[in-house]
N, C-alpha and C. Protein backbone atom coordinates (compact mmCIF):
# COMPACT_ATOMS: atom_id res chain seq x y z
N UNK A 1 28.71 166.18 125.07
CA UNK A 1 29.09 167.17 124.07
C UNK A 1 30.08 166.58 123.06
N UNK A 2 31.12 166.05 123.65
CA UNK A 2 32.18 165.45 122.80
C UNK A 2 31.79 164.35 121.97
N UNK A 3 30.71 163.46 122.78
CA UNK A 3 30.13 162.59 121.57
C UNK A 3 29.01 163.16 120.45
N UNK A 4 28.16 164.01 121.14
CA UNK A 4 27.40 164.32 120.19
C UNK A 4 28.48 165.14 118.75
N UNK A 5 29.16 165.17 119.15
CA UNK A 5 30.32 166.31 117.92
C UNK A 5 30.38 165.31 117.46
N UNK A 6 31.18 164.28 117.86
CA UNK A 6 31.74 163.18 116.79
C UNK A 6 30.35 162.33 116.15
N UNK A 7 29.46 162.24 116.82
CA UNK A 7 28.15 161.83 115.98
C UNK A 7 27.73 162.57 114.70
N UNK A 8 28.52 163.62 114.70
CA UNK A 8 28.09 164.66 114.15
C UNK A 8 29.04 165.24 112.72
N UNK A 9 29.98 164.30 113.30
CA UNK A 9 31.26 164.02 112.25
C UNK A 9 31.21 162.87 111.25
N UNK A 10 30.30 161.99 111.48
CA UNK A 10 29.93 161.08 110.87
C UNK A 10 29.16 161.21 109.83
N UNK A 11 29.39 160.31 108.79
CA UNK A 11 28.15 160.75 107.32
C UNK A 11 27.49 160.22 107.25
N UNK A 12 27.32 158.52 108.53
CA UNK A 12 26.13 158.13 108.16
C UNK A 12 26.67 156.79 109.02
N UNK A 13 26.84 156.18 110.58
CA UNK A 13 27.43 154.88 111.21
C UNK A 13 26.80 153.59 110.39
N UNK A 14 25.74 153.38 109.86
CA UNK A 14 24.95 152.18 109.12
C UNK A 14 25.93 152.01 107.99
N UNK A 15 26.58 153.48 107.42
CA UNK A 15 26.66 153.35 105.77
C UNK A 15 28.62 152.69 105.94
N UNK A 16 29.00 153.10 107.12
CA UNK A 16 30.60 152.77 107.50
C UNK A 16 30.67 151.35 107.65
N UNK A 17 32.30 151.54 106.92
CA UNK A 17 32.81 149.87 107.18
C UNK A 17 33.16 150.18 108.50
N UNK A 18 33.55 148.34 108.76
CA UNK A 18 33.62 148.26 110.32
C UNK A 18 34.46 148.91 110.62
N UNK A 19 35.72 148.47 109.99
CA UNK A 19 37.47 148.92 110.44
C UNK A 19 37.37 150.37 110.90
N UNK A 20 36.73 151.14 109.75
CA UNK A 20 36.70 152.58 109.72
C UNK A 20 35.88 153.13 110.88
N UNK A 21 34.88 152.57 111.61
CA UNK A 21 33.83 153.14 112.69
C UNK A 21 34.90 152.62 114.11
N UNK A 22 35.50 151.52 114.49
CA UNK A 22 36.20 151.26 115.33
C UNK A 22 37.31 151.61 115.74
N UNK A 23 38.30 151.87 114.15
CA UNK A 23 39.57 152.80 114.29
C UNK A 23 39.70 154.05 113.67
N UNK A 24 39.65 153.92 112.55
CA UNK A 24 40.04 155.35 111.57
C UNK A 24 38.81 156.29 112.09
N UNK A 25 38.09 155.95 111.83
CA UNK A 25 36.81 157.38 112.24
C UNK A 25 37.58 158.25 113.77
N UNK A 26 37.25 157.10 114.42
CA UNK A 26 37.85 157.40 116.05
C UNK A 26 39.21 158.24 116.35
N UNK A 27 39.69 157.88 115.76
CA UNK A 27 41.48 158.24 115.28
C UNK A 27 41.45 159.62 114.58
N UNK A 28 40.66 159.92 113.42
CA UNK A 28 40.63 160.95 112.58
C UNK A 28 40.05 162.46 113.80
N UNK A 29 38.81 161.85 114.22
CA UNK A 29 37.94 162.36 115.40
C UNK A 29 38.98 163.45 116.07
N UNK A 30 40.13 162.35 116.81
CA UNK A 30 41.00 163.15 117.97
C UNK A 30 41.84 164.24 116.74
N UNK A 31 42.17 163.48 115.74
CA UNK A 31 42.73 165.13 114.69
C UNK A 31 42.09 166.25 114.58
N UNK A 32 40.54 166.11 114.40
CA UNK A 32 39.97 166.88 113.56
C UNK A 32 39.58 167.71 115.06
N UNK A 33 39.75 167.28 116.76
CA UNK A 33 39.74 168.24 117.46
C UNK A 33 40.54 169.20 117.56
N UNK A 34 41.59 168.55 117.48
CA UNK A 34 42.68 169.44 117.28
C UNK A 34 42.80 170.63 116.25
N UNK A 35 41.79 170.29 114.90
CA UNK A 35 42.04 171.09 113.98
C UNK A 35 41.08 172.16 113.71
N UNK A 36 39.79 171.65 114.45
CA UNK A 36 38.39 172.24 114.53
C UNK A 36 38.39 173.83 114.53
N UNK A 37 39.54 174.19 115.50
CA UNK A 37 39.94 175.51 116.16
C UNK A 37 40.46 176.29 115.34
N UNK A 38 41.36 175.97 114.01
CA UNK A 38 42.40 176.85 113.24
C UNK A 38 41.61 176.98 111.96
N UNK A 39 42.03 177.49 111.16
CA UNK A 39 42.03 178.27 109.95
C UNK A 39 41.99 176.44 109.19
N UNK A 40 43.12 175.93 109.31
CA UNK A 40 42.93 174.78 108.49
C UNK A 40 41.62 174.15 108.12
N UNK A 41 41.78 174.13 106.63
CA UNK A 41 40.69 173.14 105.58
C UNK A 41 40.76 172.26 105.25
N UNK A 42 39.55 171.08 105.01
CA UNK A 42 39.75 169.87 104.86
C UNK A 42 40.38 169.74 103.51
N UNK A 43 40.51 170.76 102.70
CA UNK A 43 41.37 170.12 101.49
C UNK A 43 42.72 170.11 102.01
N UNK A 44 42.71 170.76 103.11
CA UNK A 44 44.67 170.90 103.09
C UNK A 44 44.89 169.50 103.97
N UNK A 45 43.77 168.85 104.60
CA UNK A 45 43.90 167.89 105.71
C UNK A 45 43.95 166.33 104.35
N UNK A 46 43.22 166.83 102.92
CA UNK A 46 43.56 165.74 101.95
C UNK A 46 44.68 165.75 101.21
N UNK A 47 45.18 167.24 101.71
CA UNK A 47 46.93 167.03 100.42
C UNK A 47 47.95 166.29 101.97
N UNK A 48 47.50 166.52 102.88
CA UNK A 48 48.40 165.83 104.16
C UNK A 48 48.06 163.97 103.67
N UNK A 49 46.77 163.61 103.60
CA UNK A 49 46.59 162.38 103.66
C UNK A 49 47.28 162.08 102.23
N UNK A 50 47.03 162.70 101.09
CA UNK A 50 48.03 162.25 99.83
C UNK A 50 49.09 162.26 100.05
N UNK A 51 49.61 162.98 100.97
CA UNK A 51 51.41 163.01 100.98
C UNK A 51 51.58 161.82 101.65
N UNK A 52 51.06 161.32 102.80
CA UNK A 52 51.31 160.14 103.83
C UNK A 52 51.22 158.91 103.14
N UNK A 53 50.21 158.98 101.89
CA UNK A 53 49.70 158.10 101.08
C UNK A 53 51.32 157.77 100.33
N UNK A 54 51.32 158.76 99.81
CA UNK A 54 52.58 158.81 98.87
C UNK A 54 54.13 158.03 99.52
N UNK A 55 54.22 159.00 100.81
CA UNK A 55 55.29 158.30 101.50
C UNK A 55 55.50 156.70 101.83
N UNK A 56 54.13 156.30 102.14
CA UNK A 56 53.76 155.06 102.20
C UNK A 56 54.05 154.13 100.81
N UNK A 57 54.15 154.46 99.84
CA UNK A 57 54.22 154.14 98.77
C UNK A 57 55.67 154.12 98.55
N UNK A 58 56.39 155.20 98.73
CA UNK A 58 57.89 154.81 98.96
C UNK A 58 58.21 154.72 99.22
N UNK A 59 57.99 154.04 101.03
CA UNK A 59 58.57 152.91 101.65
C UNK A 59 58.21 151.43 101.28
N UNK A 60 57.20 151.34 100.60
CA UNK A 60 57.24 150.40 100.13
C UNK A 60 57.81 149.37 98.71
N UNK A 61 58.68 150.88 97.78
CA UNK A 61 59.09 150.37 96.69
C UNK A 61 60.46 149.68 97.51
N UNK A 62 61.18 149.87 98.60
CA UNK A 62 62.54 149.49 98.95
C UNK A 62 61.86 147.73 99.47
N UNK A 63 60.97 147.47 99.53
CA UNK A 63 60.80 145.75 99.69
C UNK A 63 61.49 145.40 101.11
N UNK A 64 61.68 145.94 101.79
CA UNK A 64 62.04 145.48 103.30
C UNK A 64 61.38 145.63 104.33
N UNK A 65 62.00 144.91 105.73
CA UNK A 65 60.99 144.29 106.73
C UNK A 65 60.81 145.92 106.97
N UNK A 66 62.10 146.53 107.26
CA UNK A 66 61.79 148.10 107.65
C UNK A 66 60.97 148.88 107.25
N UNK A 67 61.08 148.78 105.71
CA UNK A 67 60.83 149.82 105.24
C UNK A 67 58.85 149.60 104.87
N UNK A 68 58.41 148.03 105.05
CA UNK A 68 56.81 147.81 105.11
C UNK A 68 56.43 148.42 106.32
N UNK A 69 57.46 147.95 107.71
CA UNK A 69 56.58 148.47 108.85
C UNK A 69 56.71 150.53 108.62
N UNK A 70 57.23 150.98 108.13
CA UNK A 70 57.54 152.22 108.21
C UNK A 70 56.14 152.46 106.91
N UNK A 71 55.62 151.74 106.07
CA UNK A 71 54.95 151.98 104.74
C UNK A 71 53.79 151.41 106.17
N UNK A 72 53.19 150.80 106.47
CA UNK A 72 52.08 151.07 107.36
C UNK A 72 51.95 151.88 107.69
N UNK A 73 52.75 152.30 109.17
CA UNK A 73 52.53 153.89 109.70
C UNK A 73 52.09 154.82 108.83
N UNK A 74 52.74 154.91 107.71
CA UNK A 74 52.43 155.79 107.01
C UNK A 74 50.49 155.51 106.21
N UNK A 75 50.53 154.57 105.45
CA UNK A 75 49.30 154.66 105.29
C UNK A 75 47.93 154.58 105.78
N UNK A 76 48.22 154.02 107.71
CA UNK A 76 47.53 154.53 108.28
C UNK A 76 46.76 155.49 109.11
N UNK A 77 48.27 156.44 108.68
CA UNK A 77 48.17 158.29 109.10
C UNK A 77 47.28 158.31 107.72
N UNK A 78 47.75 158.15 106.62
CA UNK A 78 46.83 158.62 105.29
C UNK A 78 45.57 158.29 105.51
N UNK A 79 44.81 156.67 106.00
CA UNK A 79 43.84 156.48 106.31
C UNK A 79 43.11 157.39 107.43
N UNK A 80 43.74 157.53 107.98
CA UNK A 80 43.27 158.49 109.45
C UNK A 80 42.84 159.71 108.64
N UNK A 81 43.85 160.34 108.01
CA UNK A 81 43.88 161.90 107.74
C UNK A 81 42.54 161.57 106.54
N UNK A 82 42.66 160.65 105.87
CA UNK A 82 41.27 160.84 104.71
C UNK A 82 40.12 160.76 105.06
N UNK A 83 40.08 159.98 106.45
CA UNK A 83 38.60 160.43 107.44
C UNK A 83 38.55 161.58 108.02
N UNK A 84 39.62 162.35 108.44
CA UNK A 84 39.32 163.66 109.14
C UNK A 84 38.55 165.18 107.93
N UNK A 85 39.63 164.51 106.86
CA UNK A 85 39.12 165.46 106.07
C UNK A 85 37.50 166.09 105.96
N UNK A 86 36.58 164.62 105.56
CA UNK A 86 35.27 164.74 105.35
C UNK A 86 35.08 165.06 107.24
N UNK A 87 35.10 164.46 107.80
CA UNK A 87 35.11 164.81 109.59
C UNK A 87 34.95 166.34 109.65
N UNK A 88 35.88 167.01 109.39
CA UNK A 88 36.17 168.51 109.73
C UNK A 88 35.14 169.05 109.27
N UNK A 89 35.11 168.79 107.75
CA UNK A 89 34.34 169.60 106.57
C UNK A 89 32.73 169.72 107.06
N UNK A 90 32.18 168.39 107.59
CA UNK A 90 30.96 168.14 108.70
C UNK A 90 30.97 168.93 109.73
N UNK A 91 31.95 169.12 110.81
CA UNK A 91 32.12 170.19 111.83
C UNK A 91 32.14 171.23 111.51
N UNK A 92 32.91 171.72 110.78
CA UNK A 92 33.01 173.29 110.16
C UNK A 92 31.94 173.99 109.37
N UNK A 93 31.39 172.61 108.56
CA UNK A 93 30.16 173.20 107.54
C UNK A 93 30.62 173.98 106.55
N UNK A 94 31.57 173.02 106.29
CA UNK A 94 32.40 173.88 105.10
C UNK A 94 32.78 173.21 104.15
N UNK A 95 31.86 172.08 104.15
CA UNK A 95 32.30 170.84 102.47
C UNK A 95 31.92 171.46 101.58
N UNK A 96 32.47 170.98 100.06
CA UNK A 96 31.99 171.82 99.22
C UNK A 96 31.87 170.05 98.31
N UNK A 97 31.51 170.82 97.30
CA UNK A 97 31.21 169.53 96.09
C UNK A 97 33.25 169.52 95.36
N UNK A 98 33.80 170.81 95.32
CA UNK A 98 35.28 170.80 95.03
C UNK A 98 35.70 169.96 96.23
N UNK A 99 35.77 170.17 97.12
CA UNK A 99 36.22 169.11 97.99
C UNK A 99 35.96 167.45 98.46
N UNK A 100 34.99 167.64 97.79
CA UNK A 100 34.81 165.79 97.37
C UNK A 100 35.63 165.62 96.14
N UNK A 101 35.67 166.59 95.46
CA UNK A 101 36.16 165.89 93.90
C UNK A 101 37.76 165.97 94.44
N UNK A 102 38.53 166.62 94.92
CA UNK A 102 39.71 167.14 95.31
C UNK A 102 39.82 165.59 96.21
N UNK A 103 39.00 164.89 97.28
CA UNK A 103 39.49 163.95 98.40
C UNK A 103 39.34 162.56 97.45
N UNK A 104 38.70 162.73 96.34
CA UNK A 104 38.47 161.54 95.59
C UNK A 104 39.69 161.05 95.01
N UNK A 105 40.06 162.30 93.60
CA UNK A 105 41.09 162.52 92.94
C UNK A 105 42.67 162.31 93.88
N UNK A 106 42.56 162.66 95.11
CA UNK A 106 43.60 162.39 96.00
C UNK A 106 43.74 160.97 96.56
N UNK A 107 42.61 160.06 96.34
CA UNK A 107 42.40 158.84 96.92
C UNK A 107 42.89 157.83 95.71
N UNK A 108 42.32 158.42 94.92
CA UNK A 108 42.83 157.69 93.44
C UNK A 108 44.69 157.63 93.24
N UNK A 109 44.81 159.03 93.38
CA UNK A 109 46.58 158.68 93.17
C UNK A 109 47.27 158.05 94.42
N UNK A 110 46.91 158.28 95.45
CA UNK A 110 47.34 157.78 96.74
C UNK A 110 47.13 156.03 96.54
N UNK A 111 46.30 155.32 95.88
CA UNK A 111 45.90 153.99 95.66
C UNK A 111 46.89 153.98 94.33
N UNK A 112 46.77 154.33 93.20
CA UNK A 112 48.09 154.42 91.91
C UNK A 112 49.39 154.13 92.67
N UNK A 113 49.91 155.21 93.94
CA UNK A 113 50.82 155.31 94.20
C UNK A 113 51.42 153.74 95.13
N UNK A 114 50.13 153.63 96.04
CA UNK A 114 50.44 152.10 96.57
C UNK A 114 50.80 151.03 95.56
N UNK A 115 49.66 150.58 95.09
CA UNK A 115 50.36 149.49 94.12
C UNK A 115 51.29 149.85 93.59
N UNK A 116 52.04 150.74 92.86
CA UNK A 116 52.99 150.53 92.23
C UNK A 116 54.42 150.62 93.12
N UNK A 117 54.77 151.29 94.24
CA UNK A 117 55.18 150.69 95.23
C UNK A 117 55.04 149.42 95.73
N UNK A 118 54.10 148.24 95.77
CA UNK A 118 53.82 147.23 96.46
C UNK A 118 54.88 146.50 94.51
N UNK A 119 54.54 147.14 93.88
CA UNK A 119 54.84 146.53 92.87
C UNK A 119 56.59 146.24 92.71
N UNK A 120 57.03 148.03 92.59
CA UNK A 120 58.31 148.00 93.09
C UNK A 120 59.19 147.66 93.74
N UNK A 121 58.73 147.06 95.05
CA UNK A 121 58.93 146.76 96.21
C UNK A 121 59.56 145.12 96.16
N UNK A 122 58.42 144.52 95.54
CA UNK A 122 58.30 143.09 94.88
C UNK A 122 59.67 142.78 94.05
N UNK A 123 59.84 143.85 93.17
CA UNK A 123 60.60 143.37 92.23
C UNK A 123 62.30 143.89 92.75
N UNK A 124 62.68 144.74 93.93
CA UNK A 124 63.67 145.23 94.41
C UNK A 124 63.95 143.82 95.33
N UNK A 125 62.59 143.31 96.18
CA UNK A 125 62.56 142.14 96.97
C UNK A 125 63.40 140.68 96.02
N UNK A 126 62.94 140.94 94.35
CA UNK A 126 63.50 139.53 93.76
C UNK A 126 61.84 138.94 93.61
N UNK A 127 61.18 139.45 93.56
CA UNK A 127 59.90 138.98 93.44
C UNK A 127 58.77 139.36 92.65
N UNK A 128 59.20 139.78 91.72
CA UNK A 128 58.69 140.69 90.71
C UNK A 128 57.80 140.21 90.03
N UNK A 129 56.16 140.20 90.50
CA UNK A 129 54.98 140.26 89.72
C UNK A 129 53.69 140.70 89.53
N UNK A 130 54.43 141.61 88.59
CA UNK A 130 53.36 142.64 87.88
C UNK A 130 51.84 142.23 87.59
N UNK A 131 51.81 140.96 87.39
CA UNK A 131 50.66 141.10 86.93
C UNK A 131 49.31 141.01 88.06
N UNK A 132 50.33 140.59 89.20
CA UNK A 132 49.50 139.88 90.17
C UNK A 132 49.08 141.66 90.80
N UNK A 133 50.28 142.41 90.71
CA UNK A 133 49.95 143.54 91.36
C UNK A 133 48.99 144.30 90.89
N UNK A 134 48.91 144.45 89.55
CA UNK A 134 47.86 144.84 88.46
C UNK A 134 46.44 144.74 88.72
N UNK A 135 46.52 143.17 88.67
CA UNK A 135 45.08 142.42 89.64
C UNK A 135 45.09 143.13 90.73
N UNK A 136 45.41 143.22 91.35
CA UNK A 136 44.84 143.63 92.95
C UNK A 136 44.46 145.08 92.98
N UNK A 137 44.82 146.01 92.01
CA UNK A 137 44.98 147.44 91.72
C UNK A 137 43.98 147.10 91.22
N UNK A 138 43.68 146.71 89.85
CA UNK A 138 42.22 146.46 89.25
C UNK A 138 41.23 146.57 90.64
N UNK A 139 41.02 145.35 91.05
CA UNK A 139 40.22 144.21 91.95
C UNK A 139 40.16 145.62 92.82
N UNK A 140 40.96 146.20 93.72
CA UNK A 140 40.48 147.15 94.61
C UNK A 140 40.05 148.32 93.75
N UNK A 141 40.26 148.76 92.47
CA UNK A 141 39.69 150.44 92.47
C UNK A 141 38.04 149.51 92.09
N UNK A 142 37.38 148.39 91.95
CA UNK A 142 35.81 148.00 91.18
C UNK A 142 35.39 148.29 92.66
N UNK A 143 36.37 147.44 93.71
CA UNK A 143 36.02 146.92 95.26
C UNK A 143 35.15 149.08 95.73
N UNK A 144 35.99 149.99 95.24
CA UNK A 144 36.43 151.28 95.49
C UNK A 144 34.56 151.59 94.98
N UNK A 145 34.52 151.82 93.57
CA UNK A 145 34.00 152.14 92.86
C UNK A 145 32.35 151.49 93.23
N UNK A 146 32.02 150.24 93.32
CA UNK A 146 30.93 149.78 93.63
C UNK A 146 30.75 150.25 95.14
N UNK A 147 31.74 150.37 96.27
CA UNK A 147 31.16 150.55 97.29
C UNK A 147 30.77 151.89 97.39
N UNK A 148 31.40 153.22 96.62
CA UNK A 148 31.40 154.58 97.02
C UNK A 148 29.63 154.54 96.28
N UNK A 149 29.22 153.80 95.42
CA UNK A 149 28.03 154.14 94.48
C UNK A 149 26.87 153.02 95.80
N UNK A 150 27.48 152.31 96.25
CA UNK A 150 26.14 151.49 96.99
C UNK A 150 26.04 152.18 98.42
N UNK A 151 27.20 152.54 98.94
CA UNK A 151 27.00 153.76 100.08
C UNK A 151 26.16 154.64 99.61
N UNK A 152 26.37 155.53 99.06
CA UNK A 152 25.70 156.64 98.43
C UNK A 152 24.25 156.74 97.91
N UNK A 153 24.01 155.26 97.65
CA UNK A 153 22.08 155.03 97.62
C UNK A 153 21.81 154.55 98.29
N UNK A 154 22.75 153.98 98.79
CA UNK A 154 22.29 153.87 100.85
C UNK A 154 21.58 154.74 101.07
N UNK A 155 22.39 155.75 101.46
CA UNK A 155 22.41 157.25 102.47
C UNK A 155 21.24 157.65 101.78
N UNK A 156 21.37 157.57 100.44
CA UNK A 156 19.88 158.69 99.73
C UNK A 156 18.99 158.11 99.71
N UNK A 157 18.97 156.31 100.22
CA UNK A 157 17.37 155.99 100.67
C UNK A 157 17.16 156.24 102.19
N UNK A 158 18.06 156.36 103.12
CA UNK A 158 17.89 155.91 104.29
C UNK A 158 17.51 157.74 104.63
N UNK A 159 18.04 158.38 103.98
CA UNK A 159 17.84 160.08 104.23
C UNK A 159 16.71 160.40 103.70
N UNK A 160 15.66 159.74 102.77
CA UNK A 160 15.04 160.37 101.69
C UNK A 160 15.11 160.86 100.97
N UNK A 161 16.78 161.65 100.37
CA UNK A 161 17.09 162.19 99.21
C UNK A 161 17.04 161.35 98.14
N UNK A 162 17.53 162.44 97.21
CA UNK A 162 17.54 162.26 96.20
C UNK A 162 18.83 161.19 95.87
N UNK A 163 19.40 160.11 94.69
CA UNK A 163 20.78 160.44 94.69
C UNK A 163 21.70 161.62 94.73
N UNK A 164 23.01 160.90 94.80
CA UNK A 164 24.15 162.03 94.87
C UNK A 164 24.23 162.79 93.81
N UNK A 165 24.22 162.02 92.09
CA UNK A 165 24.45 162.47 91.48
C UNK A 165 23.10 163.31 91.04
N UNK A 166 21.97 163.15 90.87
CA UNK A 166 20.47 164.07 90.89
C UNK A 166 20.92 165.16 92.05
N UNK A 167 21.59 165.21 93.27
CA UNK A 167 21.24 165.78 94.18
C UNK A 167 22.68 166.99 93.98
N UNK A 168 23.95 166.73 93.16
CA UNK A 168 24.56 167.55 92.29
C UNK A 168 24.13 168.35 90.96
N UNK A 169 23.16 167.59 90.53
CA UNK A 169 23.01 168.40 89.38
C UNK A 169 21.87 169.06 89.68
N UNK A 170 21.02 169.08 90.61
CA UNK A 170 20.32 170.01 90.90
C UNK A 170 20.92 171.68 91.58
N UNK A 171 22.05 171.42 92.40
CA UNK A 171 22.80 172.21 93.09
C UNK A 171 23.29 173.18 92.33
N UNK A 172 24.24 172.49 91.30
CA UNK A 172 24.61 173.36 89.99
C UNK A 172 23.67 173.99 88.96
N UNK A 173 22.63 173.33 88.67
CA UNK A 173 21.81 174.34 87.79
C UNK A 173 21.33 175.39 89.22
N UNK A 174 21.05 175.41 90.36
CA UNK A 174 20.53 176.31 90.51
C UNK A 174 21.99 177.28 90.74
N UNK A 175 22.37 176.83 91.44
CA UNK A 175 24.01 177.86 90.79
C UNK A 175 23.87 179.09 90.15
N UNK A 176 23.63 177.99 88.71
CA UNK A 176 23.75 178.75 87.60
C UNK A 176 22.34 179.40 87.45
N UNK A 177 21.40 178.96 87.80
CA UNK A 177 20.06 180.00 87.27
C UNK A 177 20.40 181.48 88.32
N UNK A 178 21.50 181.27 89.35
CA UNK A 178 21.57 182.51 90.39
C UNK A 178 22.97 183.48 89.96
N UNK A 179 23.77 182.75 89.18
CA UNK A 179 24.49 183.31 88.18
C UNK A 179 23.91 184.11 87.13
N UNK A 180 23.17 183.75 86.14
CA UNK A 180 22.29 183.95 85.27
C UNK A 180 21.47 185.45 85.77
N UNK A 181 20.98 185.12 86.77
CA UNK A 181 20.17 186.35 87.58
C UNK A 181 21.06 187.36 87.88
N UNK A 182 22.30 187.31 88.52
CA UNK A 182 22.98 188.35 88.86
C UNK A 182 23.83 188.44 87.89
């Protein structure tokens, strides 16, 4: 039972990076039992992972041994919590297309917020370079951006759908032709 749930929490084991199927998925899993039961929504489980994100980010502008190991913990609760989100939303049957755009938009500033902490951090350390941090902010949102689009025609060949984005804009016009009607 307990595995078939968490099989079931999954969007797709072929389409997952490794790290994420071995730890974070697994990790998110034991949250999202916990959370399965209450009222709580996966958007509120993505303003938790933005905040952790965030915190992580300002332990990391202070540039110390402390304050990196304390900026891990933290962004690996954020990592955890940004898998439970979609996790729950699968269990509950309660994703919406706002709640992808909401865990995206939250992933984006939570990544803004790292580098420029890693950046800060650098330059409080006596080590201050921007540009290198820049690069790596670049270099990960393409790393971000190409993988969320090659997952995603993964899944819609390996499922037989449609793409994501055909398989949104079909959703919304009919929406609206049921708007229209009523």
């Amino acid at each position: 039972m307990l595995l078939e749930t968490y099989r079931r929490s999954l969007k797709m084991p072929a389409a997952e990076e490794f790290f994420d199927l071995i730890f974070y998925r697994p990790a998110a899993y034991l949250c999202v039992l916990g959370f399965a039961k209450t009222p709580v929504t996966p958007n509120q489980i993505t303003i938790l992972s933005l905040i952790a994100g965030c915190i992580a980010a300002y332990e990391l502008s202070f540039g110390t041994y402390g304050a990196y190991i304390a900026a891990g913990i933290c962004y690996a609760t954020a990592n955890i919590l940004d898998c439970a989100d979609g996790q729950l939303a699968r269990i509950k049957k309660n994703g919406t297309p706002l709640g992808r755009l909401v865990d995206g938009i939250a992933d984006y500033i939570s990544s803004i917020a790292i580098f420029l902490g890693i950046g800060f951090g650098l330059g409080t350390a006596g080590t201050s370079q921007w540009w290198l941090v820049v690069a790596a902010g670049v270099s990960s949102a393409l790393h971000a951006i190409k993988f969320d689009d090659v997952q995603g025609r993964f899944i819609a060949i390996v499922k037989d759908e449609k793409g994501f984005t055909s398989s949104e804009i079909e959703k919304y016009k009919t929406n609206i032709a049921q708007l229209q009607r009523s």
